[in-house]
Structures are given as structure tokens and as C-alpha cells.
C-alpha atoms as a PDB file:
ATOM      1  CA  UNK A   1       0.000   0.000   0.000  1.00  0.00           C
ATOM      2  CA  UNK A   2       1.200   3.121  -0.786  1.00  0.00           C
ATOM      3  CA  UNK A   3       2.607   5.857   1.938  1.00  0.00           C
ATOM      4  CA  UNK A   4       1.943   9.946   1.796  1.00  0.00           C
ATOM      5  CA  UNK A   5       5.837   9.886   0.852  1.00  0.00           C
ATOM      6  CA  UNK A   6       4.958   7.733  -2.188  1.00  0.00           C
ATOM      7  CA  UNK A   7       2.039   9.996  -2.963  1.00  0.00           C
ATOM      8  CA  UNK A   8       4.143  12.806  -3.430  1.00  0.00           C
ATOM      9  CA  UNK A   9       6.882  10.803  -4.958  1.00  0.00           C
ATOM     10  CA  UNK A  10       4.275   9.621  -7.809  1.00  0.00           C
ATOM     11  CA  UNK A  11       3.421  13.598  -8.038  1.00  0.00           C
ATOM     12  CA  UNK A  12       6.570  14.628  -8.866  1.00  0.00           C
ATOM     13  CA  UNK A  13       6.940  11.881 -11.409  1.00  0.00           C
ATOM     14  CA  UNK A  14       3.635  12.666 -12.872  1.00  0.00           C
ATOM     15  CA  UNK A  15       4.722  16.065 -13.012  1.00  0.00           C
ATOM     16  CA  UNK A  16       8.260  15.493 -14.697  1.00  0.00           C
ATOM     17  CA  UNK A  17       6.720  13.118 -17.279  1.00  0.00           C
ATOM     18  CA  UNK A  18       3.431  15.626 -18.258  1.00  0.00           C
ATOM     19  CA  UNK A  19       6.787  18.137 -18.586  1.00  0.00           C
ATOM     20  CA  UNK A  20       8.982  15.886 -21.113  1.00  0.00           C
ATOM     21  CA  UNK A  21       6.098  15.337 -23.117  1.00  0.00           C
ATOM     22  CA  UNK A  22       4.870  18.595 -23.165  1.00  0.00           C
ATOM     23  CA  UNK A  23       6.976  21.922 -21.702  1.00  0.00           C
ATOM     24  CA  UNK A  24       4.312  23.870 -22.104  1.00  0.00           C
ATOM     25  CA  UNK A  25       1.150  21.968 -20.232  1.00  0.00           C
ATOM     26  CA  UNK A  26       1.606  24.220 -17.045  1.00  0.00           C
ATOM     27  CA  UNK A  27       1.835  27.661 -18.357  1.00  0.00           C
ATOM     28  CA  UNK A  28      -1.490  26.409 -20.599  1.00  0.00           C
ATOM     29  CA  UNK A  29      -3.008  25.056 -17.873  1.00  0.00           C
ATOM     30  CA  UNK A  30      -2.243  28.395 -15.326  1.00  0.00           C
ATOM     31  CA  UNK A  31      -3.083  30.652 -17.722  1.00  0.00           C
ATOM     32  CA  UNK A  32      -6.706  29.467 -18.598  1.00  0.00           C
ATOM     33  CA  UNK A  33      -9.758  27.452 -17.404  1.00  0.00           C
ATOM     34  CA  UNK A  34     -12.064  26.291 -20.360  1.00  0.00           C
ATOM     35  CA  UNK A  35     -13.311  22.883 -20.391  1.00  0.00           C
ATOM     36  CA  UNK A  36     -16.136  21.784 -22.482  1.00  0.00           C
ATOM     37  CA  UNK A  37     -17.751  19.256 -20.081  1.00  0.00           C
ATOM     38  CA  UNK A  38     -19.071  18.554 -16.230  1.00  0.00           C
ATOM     39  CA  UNK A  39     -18.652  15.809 -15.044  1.00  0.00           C
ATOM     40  CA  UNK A  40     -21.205  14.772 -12.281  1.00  0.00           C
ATOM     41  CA  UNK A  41     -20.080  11.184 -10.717  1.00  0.00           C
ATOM     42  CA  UNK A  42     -20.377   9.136  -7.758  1.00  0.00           C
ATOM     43  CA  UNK A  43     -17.346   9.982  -5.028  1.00  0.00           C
ATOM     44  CA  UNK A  44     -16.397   6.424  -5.696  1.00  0.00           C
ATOM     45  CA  UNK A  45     -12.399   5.769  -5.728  1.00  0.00           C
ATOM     46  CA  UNK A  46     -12.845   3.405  -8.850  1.00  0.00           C
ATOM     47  CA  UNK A  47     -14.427   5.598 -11.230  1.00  0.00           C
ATOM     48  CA  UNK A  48     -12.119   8.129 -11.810  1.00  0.00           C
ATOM     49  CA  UNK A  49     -13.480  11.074 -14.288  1.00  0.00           C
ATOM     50  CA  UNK A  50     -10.504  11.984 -16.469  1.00  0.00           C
ATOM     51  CA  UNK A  51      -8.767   8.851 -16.495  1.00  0.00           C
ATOM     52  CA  UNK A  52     -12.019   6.605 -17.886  1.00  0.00           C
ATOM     53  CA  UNK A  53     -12.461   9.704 -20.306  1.00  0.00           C
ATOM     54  CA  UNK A  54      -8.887   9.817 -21.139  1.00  0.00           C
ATOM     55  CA  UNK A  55      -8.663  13.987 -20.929  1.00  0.00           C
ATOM     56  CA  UNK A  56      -6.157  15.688 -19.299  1.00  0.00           C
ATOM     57  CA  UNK A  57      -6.343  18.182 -16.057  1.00  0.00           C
ATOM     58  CA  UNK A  58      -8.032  21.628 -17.495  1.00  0.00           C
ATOM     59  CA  UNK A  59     -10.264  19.672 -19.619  1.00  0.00           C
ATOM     60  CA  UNK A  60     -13.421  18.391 -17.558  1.00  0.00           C
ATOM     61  CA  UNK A  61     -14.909  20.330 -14.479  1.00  0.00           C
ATOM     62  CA  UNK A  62     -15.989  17.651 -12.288  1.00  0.00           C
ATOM     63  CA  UNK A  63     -18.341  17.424  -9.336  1.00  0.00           C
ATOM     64  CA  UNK A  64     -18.386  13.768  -7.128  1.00  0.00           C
ATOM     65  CA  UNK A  65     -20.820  13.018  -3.904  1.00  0.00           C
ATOM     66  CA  UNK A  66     -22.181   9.445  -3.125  1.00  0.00           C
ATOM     67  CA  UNK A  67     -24.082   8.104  -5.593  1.00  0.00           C
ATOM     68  CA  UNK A  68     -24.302  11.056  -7.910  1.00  0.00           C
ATOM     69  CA  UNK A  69     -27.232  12.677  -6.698  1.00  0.00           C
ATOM     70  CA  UNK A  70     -28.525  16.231  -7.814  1.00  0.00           C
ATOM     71  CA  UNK A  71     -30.458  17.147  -5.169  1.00  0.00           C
ATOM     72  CA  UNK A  72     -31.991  20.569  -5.446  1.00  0.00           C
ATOM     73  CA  UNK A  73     -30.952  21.815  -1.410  1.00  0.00           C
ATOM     74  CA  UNK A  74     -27.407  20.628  -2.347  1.00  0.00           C
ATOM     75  CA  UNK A  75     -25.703  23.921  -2.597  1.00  0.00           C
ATOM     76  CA  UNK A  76     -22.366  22.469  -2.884  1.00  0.00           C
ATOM     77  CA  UNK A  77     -23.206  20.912  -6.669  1.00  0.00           C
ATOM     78  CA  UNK A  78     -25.652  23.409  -7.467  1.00  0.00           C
ATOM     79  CA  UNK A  79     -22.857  26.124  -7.042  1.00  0.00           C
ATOM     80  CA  UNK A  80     -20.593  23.909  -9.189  1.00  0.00           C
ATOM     81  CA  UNK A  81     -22.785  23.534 -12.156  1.00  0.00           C
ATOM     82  CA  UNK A  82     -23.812  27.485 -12.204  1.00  0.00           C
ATOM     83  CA  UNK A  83     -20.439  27.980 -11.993  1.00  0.00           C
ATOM     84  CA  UNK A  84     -19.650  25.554 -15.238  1.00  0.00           C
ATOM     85  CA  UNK A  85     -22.833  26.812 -16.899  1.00  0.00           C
ATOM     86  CA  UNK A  86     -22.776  30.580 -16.133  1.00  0.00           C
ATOM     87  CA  UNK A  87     -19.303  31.323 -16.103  1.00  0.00           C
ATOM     88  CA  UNK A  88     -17.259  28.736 -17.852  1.00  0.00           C
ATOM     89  CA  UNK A  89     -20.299  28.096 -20.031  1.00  0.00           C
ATOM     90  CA  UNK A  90     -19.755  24.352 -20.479  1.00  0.00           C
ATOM     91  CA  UNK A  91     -21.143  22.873 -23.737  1.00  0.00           C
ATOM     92  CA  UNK A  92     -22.546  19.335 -21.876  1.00  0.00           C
ATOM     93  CA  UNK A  93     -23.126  17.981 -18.637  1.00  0.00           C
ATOM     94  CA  UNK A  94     -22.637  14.248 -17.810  1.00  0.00           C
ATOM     95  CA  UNK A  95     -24.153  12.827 -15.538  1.00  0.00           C
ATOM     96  CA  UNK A  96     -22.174   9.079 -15.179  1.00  0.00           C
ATOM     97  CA  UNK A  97     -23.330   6.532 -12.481  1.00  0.00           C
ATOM     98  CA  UNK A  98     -21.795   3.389 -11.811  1.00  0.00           C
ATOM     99  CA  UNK A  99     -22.522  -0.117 -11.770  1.00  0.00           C
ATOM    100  CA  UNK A 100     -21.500  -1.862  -8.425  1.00  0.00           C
ATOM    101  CA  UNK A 101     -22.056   1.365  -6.029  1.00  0.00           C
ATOM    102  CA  UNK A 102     -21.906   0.827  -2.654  1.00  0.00           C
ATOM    103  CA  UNK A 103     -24.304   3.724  -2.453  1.00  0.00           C
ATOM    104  CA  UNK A 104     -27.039   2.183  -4.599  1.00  0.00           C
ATOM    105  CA  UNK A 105     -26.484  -1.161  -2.977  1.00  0.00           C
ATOM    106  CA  UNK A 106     -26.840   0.242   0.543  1.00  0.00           C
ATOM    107  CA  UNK A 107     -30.108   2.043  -0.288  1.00  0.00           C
ATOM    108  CA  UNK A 108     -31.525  -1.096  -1.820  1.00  0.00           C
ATOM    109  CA  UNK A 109     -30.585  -3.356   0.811  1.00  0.00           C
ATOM    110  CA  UNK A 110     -31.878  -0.644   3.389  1.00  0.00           C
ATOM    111  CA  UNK A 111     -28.592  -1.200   5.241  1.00  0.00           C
ATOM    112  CA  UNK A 112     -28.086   1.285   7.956  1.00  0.00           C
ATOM    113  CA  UNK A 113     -24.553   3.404   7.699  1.00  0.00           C
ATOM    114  CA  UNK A 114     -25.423   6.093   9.486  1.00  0.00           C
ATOM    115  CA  UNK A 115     -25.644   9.792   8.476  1.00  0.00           C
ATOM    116  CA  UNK A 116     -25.309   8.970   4.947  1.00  0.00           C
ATOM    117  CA  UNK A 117     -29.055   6.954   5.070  1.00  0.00           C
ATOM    118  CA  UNK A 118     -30.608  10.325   5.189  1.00  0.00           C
ATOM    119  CA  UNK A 119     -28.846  11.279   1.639  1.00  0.00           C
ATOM    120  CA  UNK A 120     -29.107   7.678   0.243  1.00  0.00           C
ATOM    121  CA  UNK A 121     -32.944   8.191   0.973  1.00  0.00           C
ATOM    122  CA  UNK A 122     -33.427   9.828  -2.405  1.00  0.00           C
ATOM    123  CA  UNK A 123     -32.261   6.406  -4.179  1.00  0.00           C
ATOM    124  CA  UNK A 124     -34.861   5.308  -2.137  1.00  0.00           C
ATOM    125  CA  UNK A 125     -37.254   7.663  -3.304  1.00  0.00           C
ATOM    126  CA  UNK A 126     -36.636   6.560  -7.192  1.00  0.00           C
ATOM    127  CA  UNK A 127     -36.977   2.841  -6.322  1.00  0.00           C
ATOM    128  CA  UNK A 128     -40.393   3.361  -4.975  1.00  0.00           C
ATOM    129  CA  UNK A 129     -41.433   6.210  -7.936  1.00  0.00           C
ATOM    130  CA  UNK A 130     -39.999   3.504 -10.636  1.00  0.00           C
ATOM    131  CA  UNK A 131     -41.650   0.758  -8.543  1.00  0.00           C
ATOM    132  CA  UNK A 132     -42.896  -1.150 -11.706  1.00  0.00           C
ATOM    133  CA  UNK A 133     -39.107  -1.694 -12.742  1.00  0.00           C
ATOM    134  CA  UNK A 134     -37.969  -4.224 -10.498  1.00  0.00           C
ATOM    135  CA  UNK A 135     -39.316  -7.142 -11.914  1.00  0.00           C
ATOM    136  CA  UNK A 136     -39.187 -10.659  -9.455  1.00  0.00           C
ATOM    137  CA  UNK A 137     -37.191 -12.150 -12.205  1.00  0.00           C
ATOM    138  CA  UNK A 138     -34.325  -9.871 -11.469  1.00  0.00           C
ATOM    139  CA  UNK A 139     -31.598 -10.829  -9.096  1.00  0.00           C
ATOM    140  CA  UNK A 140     -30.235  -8.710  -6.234  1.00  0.00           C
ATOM    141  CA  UNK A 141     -27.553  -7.612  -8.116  1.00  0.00           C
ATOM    142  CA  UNK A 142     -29.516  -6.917 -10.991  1.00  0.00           C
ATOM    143  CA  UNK A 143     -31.879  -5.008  -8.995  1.00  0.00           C
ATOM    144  CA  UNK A 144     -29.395  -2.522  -7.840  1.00  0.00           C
ATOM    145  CA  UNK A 145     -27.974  -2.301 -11.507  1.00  0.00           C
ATOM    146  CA  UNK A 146     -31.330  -1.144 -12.888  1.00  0.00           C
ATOM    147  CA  UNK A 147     -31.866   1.374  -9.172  1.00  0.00           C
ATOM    148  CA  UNK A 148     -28.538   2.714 -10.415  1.00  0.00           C
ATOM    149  CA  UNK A 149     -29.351   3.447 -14.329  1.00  0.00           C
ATOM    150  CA  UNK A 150     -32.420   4.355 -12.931  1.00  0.00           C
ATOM    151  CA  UNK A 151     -31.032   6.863 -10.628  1.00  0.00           C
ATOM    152  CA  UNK A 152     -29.154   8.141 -13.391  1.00  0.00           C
ATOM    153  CA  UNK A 153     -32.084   9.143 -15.394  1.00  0.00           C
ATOM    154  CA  UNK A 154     -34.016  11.029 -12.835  1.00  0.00           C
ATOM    155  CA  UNK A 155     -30.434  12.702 -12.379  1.00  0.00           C
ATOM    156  CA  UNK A 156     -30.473  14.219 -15.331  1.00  0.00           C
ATOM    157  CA  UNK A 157     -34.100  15.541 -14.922  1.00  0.00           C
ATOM    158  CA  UNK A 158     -32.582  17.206 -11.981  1.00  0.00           C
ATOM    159  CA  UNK A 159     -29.929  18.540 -13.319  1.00  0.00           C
ATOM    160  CA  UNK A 160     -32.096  19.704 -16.519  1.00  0.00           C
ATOM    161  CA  UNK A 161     -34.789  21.394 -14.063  1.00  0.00           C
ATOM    162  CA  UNK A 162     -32.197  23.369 -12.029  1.00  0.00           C
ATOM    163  CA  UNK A 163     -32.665  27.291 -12.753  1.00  0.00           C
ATOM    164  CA  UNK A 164     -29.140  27.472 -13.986  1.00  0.00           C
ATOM    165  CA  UNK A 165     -29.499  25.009 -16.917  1.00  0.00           C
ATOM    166  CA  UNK A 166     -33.087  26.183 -17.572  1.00  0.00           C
ATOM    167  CA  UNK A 167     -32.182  29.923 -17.399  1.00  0.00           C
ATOM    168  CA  UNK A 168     -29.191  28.960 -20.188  1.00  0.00           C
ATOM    169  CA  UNK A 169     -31.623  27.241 -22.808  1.00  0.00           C
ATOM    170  CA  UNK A 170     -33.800  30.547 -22.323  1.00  0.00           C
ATOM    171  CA  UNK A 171     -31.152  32.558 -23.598  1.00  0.00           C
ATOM    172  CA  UNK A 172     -29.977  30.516 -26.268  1.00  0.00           C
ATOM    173  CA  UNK A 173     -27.118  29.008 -24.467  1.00  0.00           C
ATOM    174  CA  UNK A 174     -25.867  25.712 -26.630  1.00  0.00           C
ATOM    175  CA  UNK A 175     -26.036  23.148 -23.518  1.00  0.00           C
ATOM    176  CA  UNK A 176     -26.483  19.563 -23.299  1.00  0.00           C
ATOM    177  CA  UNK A 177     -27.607  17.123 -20.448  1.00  0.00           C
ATOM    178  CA  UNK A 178     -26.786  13.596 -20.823  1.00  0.00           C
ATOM    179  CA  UNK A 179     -26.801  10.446 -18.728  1.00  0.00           C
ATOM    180  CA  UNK A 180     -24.372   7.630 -19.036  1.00  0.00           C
ATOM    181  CA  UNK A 181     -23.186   4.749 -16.547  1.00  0.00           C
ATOM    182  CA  UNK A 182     -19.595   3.024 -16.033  1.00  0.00           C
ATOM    183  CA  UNK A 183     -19.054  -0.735 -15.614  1.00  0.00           C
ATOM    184  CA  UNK A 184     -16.262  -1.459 -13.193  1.00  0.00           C
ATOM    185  CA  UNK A 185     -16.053  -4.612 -13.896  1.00  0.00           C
ATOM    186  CA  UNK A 186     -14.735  -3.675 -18.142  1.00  0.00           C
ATOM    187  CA  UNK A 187     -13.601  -0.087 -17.569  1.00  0.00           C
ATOM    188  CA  UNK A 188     -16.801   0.909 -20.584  1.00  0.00           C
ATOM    189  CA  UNK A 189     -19.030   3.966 -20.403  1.00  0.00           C
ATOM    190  CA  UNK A 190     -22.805   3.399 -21.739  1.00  0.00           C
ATOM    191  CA  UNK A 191     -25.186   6.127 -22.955  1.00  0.00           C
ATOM    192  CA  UNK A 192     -28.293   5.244 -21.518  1.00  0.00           C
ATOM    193  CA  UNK A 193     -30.192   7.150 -23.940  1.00  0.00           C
ATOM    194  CA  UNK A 194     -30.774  10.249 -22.270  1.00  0.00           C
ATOM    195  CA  UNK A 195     -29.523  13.389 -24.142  1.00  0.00           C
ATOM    196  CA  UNK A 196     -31.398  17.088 -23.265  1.00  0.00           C
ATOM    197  CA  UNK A 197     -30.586  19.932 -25.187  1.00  0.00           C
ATOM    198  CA  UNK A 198     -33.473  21.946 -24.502  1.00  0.00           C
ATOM    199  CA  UNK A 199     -36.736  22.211 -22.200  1.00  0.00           C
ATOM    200  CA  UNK A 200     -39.411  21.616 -24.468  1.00  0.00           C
ATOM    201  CA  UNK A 201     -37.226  18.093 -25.412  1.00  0.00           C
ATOM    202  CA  UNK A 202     -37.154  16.406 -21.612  1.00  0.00           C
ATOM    203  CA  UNK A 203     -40.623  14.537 -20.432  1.00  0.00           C
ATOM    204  CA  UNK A 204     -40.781  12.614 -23.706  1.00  0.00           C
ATOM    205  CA  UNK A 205     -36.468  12.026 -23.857  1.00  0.00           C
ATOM    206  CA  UNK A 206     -37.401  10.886 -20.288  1.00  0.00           C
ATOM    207  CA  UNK A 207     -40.286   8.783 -21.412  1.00  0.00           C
ATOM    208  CA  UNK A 208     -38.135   6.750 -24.016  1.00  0.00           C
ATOM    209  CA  UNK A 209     -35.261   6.529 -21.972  1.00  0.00           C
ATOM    210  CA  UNK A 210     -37.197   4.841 -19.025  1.00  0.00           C
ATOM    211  CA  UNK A 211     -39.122   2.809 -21.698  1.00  0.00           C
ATOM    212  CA  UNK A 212     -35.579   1.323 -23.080  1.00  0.00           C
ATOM    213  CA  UNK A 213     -34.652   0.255 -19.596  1.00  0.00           C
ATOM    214  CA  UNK A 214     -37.401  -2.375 -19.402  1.00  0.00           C
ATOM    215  CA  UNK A 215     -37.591  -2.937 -22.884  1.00  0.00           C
END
């Protein structure tokens, strides 16, 4: 296992070999801000959002809590997507769940943690709202696979009702919402089929989305 001295050892080597390959990546990278993309993702150590996306540092604004949840009280996220929308005027959010998160599984399962139930209650929320999903043919495991593209989805409603994103469309802002999930288990990104680029667009993108899930 590796020891805060290797951390910063790996740094420096990370640094020296960015360097070599390109001199100039640092001065870029001080002198500007301007990705395209935000990235909202689960907190979870494995799904790391530049590395699976292969893009360097400066080029996706990222936001991570458990179980990447918009929730509308959440000032923390809905500070960092006005921020990306308003002021570095990202052209797409991406919202990317997981398969396998602990999150998802806890809520499921109903297994007490603590003071994280009371946030994992919204995945709770979905199951029962999307109660029709969860067929008795499915399998734990597949249960909390089809909870977490599920959670996904309503994510992106969030995300797409938020004043911020609904306020940009208004004005003519090019934006897009999107929802995708990551498979731990092959290092692949799927689309689930969810792709907003304006208001008028989401309840029947919604509709088709959810209707692919049990299709």
C-alpha cells in the first residue's frame, strides 16, 4: 500500500513526465480554465473522471458526492454547475453513475450506515417512484444495476430542471444534459439514452429513456 511519501513521490513523477512530453502543459493550464464538459459522478475511488475519459487536467470540471445525486438543497453541486454553466459556459453535462455502487447497494438493501441513510434516501425515493421496474425475475444484483441506471435518469431531470441550466436554454445558451453509466467490472461507459438539449425536449427524452430500460 502506498505511503503519503509515495504519494508525493508519484506527483513529482507525474509532473516530470506531463513536462517531457509537453513543456508547455503548465503555463497552458495556469493561464486558462475552459473545459467543455461537467462531469457529475459518484465519489467512488474506482471511477475516476478523467482517467475513464482519457482527458487531461483543465479539460473536464468535475463534481463527485455518493451516488451522484442532484439534489436541489445541495448547494455544494448546485454552485458547481452554475459555476460551469454561467461562467465557464460548459457545452454538456454528464451525468455518469456506476454499476456496483456501494451507495445504490446500501439504499436497496436498506442497510443502515449512518448519516449517509438520510442522503441515500433519495435512491430510495426513485426505487419506490420507478416501482414497476424491479421485476421478481431480477436478481439482487440486478436489482441494484437497474436502481442505479435508474437513478441516473431522474439525475439528469434534476440537473435539466435546475434554474441554472433552464435559465441557459432561455437565452440561447448551446447546452447539453446527458446520462451515461460506467461498468467497473470492463472499464466501458454506456449512454443510456438520455440526451437534453433543450426544455421543451425532456418529459418525452425521459419517457423513451425509461421505456428502453425495461424494454
Amino acid at each position: 500500500m502506498a505511503t503519503l511519501p509515495d504519494l508525493l513521490s508519484n506527483n513529482r513523477r507525474w509532473a516530470e513526465g506531463i513536462r517531457s512530453r509537453d513543456p508547455a502543459f503548465f503555463d497552458r493550464l495556469t493561464g486558462q480554465q475552459a473545459p467543455r464538459y461537467l462531469w457529475i459522478g459518484c465519489s467512488d475511488s474506482r471511477v475516476p473522471a478523467n482517467e475513464i475519459v482519457d482527458l487531461l487536467p483543465g479539460e473536464l470540471f468535475v463534481h463527485r458526492n455518493v451516488a451522484n445525486l442532484v439534489v436541489h438543497s445541495d448547494l455544494n453541486c448546485l454552485s458547481v454547475l452554475q459555476y460551469a454553466v454561467d461562467v465557464l459556459r460548459v457545452e454538456h453535462v454528464i451525468v455518469c453513475g456506476h454499476y456496483g455502487c456501494g451507495g445504490v447497494e446500501a439504499a436497496w438493501n436498506r442497510t443502515p450506515l449512518g448519516l449517509i441513510d438520510n442522503w441515500l434516501r433519495h435512491l430510495q425515493d426513485i426505487a419506490e417512484r420507478h416501482a414497476g421496474a424491479f421485476g421478481t425475475e431480477l436478481t439482487g444484483p440486478q436489482a441494484t444495476d437497474r436502481l442505479a441506471e435508474l437513478n441516473v435518469l431522474e439525475q439528469v431531470v434534476n440537473v435539466c430542471r435546475t434554474t441554472m441550466v433552464q435559465d441557459a436554454w432561455r437565452r440561447g445558451q448551446p447546452l447539453g444534459v446527458h446520462g451515461w453509466i460506467y461498468r467497473l467490472q470492463d472499464g466501458l461507459l454506456h449512454d443510456l439514452g438520455l440526451s437534453v438539449t433543450e426544455e421543451s425536449a425532456l418529459a418525452e427524452a425521459h419517457r423513451r429513456a425509461l421505456a428502453s430500460l425495461s424494454g
